[in-house]
Protein backbone atom coordinates (compact mmCIF):
# COMPACT_ATOMS: atom_id res chain seq x y z
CA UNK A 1 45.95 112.35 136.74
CA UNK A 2 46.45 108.72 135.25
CA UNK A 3 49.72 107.03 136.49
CA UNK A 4 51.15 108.02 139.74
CA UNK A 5 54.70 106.24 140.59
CA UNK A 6 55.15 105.98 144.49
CA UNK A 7 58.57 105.66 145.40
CA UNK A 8 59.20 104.19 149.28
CA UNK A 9 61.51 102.36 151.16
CA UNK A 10 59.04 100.46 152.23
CA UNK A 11 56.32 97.41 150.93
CA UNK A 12 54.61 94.52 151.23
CA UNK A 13 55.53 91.65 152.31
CA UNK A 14 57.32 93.81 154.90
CA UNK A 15 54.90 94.66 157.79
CA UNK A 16 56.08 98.02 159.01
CA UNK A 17 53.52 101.02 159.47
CA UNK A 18 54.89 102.44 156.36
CA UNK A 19 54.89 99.60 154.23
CA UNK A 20 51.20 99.49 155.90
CA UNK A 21 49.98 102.59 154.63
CA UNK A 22 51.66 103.01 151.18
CA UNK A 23 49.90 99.83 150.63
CA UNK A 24 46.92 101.18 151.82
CA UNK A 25 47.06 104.92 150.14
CA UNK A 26 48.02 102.71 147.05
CA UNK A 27 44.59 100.50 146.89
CA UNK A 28 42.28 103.32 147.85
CA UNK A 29 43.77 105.68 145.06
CA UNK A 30 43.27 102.51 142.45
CA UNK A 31 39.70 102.11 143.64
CA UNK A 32 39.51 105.87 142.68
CA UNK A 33 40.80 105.48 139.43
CA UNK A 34 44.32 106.43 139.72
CA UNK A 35 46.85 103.80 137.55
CA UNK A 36 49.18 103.34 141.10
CA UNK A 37 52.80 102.02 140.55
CA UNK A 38 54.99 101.48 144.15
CA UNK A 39 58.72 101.19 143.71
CA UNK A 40 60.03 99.61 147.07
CA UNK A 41 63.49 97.59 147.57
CA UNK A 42 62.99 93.78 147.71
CA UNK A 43 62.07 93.09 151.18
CA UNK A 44 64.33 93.90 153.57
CA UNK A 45 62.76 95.06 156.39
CA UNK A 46 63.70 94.61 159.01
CA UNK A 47 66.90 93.83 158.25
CA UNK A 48 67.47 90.30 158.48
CA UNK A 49 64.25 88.79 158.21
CA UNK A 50 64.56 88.24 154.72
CA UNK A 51 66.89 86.30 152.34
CA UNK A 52 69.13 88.33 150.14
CA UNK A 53 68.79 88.91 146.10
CA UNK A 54 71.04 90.09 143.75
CA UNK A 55 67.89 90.37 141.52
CA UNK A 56 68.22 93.60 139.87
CA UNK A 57 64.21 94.17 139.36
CA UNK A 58 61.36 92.41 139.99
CA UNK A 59 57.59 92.98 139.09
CA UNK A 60 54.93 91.60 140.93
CA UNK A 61 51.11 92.72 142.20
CA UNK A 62 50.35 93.51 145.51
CA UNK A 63 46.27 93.73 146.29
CA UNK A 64 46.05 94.93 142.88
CA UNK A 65 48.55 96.96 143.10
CA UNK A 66 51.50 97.20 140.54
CA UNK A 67 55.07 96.79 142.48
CA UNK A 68 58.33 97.17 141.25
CA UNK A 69 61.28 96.04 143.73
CA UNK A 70 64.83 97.11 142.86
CA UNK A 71 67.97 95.78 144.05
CA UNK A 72 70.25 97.73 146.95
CA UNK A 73 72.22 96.54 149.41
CA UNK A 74 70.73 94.22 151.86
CA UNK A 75 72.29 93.95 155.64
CA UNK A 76 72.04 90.74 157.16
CA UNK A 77 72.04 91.93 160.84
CA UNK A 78 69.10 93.18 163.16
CA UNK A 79 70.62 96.49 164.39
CA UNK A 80 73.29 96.79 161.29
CA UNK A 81 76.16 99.36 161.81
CA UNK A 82 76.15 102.51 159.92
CA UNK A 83 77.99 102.02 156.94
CA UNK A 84 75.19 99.32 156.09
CA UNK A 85 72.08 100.74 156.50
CA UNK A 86 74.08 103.99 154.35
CA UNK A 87 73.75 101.20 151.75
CA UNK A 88 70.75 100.30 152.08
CA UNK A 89 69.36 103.82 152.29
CA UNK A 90 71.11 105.24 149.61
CA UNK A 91 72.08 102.86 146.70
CA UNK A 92 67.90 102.02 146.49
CA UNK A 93 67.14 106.11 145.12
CA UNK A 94 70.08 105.69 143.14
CA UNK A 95 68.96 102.96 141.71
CA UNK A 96 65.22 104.25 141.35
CA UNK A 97 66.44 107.48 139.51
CA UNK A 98 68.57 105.00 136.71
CA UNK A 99 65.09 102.86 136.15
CA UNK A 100 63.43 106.78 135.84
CA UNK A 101 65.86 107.52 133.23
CA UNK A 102 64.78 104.25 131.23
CA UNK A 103 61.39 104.73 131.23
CA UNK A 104 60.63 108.29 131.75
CA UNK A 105 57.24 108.04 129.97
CA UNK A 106 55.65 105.32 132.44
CA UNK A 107 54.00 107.79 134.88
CA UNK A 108 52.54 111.32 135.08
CA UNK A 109 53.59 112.55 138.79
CA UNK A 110 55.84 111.14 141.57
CA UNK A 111 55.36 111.02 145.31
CA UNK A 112 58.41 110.08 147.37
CA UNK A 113 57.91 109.13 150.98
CA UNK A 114 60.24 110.02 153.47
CA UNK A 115 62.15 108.84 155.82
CA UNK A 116 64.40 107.92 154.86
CA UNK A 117 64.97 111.04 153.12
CA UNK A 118 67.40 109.92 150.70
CA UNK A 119 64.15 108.81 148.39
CA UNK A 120 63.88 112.62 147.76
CA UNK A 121 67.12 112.20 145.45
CA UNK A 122 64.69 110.45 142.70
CA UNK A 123 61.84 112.94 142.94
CA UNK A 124 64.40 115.43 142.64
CA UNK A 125 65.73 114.14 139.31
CA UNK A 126 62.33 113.67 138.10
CA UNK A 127 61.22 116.67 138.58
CA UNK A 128 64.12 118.50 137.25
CA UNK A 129 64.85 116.50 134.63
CA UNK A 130 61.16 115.15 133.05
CA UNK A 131 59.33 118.34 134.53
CA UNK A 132 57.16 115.85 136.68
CA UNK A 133 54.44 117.16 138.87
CA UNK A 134 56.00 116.25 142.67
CA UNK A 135 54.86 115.41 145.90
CA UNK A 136 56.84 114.92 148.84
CA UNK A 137 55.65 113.09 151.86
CA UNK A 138 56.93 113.65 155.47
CA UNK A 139 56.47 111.30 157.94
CA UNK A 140 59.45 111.88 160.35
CA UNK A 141 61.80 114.93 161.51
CA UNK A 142 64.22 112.44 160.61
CA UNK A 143 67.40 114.35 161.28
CA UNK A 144 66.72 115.88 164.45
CA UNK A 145 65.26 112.20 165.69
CA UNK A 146 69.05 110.40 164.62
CA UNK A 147 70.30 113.04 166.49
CA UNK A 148 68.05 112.94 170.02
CA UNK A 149 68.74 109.39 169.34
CA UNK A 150 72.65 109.12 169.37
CA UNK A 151 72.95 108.02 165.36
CA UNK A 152 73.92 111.31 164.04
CA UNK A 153 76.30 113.95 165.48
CA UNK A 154 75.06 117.40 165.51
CA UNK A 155 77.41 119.75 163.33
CA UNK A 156 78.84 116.36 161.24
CA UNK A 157 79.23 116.69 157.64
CA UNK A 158 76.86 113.87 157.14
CA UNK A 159 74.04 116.33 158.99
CA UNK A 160 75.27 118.96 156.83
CA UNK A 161 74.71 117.11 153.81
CA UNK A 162 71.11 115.46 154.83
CA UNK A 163 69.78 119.25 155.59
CA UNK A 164 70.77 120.52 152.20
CA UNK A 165 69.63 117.52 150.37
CA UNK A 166 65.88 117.58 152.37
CA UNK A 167 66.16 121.84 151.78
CA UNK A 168 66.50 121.26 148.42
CA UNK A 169 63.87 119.10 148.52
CA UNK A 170 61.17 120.98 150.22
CA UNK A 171 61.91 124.10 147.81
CA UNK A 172 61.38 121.84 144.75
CA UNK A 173 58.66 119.84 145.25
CA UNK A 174 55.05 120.94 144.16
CA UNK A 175 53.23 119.47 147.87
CA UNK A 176 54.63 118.70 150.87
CA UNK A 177 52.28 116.34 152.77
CA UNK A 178 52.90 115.28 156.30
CA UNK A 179 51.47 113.37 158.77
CA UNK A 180 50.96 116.28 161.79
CA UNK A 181 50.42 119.95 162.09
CA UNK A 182 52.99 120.10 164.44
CA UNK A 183 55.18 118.18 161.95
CA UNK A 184 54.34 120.63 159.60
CA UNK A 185 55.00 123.30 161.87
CA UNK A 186 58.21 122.44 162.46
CA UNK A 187 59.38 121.53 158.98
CA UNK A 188 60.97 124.54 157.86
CA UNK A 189 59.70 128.63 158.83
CA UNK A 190 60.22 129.79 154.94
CA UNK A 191 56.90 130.81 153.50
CA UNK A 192 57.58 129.55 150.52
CA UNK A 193 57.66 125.76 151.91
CA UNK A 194 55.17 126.52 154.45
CA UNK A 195 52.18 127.61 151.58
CA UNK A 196 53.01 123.93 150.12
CA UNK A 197 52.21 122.19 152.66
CA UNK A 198 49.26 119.70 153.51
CA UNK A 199 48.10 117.67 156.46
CA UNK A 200 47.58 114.10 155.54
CA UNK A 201 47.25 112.04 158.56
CA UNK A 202 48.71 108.17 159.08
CA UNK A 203 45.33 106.80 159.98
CA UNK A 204 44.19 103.16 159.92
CA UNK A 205 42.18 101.04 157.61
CA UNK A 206 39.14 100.50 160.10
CA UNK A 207 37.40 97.88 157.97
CA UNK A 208 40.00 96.24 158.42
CA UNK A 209 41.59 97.07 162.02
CA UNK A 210 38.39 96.39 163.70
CA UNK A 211 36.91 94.68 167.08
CA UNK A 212 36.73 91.00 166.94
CA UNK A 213 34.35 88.46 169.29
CA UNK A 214 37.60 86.52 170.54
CA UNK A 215 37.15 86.58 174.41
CA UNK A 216 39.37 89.14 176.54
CA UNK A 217 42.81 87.98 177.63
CA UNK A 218 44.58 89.47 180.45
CA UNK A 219 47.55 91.11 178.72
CA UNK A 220 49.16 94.55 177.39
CA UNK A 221 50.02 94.51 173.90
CA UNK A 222 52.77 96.61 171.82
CA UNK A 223 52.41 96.04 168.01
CA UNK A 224 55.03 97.62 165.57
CA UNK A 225 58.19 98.53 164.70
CA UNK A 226 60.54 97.50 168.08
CA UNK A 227 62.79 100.62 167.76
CA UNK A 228 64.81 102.85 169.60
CA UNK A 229 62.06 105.54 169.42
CA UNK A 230 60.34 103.44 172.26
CA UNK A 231 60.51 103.34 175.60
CA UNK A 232 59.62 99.40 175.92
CA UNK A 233 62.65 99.23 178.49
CA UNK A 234 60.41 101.00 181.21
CA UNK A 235 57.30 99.57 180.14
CA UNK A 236 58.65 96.24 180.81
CA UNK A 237 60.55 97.03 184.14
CA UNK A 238 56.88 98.62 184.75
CA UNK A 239 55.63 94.94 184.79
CA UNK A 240 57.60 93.85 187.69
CA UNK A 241 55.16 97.16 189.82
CA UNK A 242 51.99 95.29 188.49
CA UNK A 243 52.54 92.04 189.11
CA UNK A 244 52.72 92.77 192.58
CA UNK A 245 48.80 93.78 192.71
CA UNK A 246 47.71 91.96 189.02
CA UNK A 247 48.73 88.90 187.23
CA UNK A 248 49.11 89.95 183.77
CA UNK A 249 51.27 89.18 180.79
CA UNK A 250 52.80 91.76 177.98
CA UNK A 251 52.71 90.56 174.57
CA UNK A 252 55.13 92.21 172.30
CA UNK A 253 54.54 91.74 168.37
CA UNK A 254 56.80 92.51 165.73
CA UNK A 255 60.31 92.79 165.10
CA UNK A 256 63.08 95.38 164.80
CA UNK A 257 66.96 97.27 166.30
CA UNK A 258 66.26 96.71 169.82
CA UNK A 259 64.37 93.59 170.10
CA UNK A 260 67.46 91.47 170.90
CA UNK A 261 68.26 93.95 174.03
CA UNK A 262 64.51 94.33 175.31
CA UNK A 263 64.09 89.82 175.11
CA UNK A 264 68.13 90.02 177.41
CA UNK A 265 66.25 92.80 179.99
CA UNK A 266 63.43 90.10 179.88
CA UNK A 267 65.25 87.54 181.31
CA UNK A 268 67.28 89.26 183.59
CA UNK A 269 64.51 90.82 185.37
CA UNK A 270 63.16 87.36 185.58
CA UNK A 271 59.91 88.22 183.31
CA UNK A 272 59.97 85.68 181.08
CA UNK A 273 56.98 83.44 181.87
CA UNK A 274 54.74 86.96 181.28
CA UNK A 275 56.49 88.85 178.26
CA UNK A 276 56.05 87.29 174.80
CA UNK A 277 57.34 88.37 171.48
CA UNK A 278 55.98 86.94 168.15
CA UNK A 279 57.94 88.28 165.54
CA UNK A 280 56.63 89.62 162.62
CA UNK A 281 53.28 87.85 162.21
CA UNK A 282 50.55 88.26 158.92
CA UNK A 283 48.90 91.01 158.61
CA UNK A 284 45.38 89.30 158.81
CA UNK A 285 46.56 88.13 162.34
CA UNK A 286 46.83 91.43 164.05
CA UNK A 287 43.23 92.57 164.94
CA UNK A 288 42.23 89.79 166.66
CA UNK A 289 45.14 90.19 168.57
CA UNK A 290 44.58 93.40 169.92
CA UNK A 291 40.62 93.15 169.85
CA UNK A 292 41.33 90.25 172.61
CA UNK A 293 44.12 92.49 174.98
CA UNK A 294 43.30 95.12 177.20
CA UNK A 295 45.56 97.85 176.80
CA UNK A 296 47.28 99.02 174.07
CA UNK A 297 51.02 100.23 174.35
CA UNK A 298 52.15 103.13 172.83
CA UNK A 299 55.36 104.37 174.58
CA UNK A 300 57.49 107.27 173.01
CA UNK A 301 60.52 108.73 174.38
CA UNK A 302 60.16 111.85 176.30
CA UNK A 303 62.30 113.79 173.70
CA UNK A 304 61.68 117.27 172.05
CA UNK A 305 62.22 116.09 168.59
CA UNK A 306 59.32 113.17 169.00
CA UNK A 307 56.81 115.51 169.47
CA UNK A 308 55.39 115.56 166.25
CA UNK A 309 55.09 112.07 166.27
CA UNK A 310 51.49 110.18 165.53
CA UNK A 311 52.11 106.61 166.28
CA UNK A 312 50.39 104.75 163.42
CA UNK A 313 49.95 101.94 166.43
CA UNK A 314 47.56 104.53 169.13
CA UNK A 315 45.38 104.58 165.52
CA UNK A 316 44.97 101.27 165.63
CA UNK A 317 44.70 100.26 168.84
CA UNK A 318 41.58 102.93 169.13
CA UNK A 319 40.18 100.99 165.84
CA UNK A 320 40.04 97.73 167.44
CA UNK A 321 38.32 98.81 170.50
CA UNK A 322 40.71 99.02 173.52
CA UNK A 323 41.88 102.04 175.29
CA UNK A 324 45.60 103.19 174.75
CA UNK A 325 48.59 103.74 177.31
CA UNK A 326 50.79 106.36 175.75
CA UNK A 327 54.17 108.27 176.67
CA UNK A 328 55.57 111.17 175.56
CA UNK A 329 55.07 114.86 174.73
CA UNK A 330 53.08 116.47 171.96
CA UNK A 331 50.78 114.85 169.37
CA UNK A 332 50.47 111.55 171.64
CA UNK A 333 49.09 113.66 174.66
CA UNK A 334 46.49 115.61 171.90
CA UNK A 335 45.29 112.14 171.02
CA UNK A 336 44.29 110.50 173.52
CA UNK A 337 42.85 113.69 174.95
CA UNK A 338 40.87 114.26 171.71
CA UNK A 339 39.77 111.28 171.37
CA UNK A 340 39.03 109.92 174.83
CA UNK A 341 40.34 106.62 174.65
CA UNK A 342 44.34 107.23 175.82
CA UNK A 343 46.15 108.59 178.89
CA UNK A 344 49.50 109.33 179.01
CA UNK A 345 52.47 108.57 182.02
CA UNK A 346 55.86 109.84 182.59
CA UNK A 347 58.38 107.56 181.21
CA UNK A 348 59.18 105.85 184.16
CA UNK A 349 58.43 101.94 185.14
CA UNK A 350 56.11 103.33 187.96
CA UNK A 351 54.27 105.96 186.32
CA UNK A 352 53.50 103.34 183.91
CA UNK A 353 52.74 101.45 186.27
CA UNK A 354 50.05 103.25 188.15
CA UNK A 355 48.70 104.28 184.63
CA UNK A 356 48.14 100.72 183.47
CA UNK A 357 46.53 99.59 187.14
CA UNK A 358 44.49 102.70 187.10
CA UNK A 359 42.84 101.22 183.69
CA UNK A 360 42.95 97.65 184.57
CA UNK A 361 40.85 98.42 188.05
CA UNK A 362 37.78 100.30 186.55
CA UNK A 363 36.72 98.09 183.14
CA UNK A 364 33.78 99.90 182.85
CA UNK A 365 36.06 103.26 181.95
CA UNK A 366 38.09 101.26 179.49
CA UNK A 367 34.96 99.56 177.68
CA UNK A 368 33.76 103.37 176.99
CA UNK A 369 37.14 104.41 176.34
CA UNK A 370 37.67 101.43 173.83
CA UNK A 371 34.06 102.60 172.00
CA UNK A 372 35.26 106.57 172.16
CA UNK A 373 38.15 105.29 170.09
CA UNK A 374 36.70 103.34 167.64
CA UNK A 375 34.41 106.44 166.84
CA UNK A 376 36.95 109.10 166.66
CA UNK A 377 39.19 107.34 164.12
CA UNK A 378 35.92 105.99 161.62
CA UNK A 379 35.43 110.20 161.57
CA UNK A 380 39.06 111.26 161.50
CA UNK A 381 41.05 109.02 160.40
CA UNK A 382 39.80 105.93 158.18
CA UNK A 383 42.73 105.75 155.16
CA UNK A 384 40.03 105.86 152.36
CA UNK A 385 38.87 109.24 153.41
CA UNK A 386 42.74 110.31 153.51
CA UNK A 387 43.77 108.45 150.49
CA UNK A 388 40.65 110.98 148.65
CA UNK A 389 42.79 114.25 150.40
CA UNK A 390 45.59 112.86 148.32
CA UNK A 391 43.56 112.67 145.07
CA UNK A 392 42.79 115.96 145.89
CA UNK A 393 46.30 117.10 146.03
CA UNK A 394 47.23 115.05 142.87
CA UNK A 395 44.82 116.63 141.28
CA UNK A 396 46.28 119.83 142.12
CA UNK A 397 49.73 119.51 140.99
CA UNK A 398 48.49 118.20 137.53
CA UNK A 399 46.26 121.00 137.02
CA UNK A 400 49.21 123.43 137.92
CA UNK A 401 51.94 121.77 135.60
């Protein structure tokens, strides 16, 4: 396998988790010899944070790494209605799949990474058309998640359509990869898509995400992608509980949908002098960060279809050395229990309440529960060692085609 073409919504400079770990998967498969290629939209993400272009393509290198961003439609607002982010999502593949057509002999397999799903309309065409080896990778039960989450109606055309077009997908592609077992599990119950798949975890760069020697300060921190998957409405009415036995602040870094509503629910509760939000900040900023907090935040809804779900953020969190507070069912309750460095509350402000004062009372338990985590995610889950399980499956695909 010589020249791998990753297709993704998102990239760097955008500082989501995914744009995080396509980067990463990207430089370790380089290192390994694998010519790497990421097609991304110009920046976008989140919407509104960067200018527009009506640049159709642009090349550039990222860490080494060869990217191609392609014009689609850009919204301008924060939490943009519908019909934009249907832009967005959709005119990118289409756009991706003309550029395939043009240069059909510039790579050797494809990997499309979803959500969005709408990227599998590319791999689809490439595989159909060029007889490339393909690799889907699953990150998210989308669907079911815009559903739980009020986006998408159950039983709407538009549902209709998006099952077909990720059935389709999952019969045609050569490897399925995603991110959980329960994911995986719950992907699809036809044998013939189950046999495909492979586990390939999010994980975290821990040369990288790593403990620094800045000095402790006396504050919870939430770092990623402010969305309407998390429940940072309770965690920050949970404040109000603590600061009647501890004086502690909440730092909140990053941007996205709902960051405008949680900052309003800030200053009505009167919380303002103890919750901060950053923005986006660089990349390079973000250990030191949460090396100097004491608690991570990772807060999931209490919804069946978030399960699955592996918060990239609990990974790193348990790289830099601090314990995690977690909500939510599933795959956020087996990680912190298999790795001793998380516990998990109800979704309520004072479950999360007593949670975070049970942790903040006995530092001794979160010092060992900070040094548990660091050591279960250098054996399970650094991204080099995952980025050689997706050689591996590369490798598979081109030996079978």
């Amino acid at each position: 396998m010589k020249r791998v073409l990753i297709i993704s919504q998102h990239f760097p400079p955008e500082k989501s988790g995914n744009a995080s770990r396509i980067r990463d998967m990207a430089f370790h498969l380089q290192n390994m010899g694998v010519d790497v290629t990421v097609m991304s939209p110009h920046p976008t993400f989140p919407t509104g944070s960067f200018p527009k272009t009506w640049r159709l393509s642009r090349k550039r290198t990222v860490d080494g790494i060869q990217s191609i961003n392609l014009w689609t439609w850009q919204p301008s607002s924060h939490d943009p209605g519908f019909l934009s982010r249907m832009a967005y999502y959709l005119l990118f593949p289409l756009h991706a799949t003309l550029w395939i057509s043009l240069h059909p002999r510039s790579y050797d397999a494809i990997i499309t990474s979803a959500p969005p799903l709408f990227t599998h309309i590319t791999g689809k065409f490439a595989k159909t058309i060029f007889r490339k080896p393909w690799i889907v990778e699953v990150r998210d039960l989308w669907i079911d998640a815009s559903i739980s989450l009020g986006f998408l109606r159950r039983g709407s055309l538009y549902e209709r359509l998006s099952r077909g077009l990720e059935h389709n997908a999952l019969q045609s592609a050569d490897r399925i990869m995603v991110t959980t077992d329960e994911l995986g599990r719950r992907l699809s119950p036809e044998p013939s898509i189950q046999k495909k798949i492979r586990w390939l975890p999010n994980g975290v760069d821990t040369s990288f995400f790593k403990p620094t020697n800045g000095s402790k300060i006396d504050r919870l921190i939430y770092a990623g992608n402010i969305g309407h998957a998390q429940d940072l409405e309770n965690v920050i009415l949970s404040l109000k509980i603590i600061l009647r036995k501890r004086d502690i602040g909440l730092c909140i870094v990053g941007d996205g949908d709902i960051r405008s509503q949680l900052m309003k629910l800030v200053e009505t509760e009167g919380l303002t002098d103890y919750v901060s939000f950053t923005g986006l900040v660089e990349r390079e900023m973000v250990p030191s960060l949460l090396s100097e907090s004491r608690i991570g935040l990772a807060p999931l809804k209490n919804l069946e279809t978030l399960e699955y779900a592996a918060p990239t953020k609990a990974y790193e969190y348990m790289a830099c050395g601090i314990p995690f507070l977690g909500c939510g069912r599933g795959e956020i309750e087996s990680i912190a229990q298999d790795s001793g460095a998380g516990v998990i509350a109800e979704n309520t402000p004072q479950a999360i309440a007593e949670a975070i004062l049970g942790l903040i009372n006995d530092p001794q338990k979160m010092e060992e529960m900070g040094k548990s985590g660091r050591a279960y995610v250098m054996k399970h889950y650094d991204r080099r060692a995952i980025a050689g399980k997706l050689k591996i499956y590369l490798d598979e695909v081109a030996d079978a085609s």
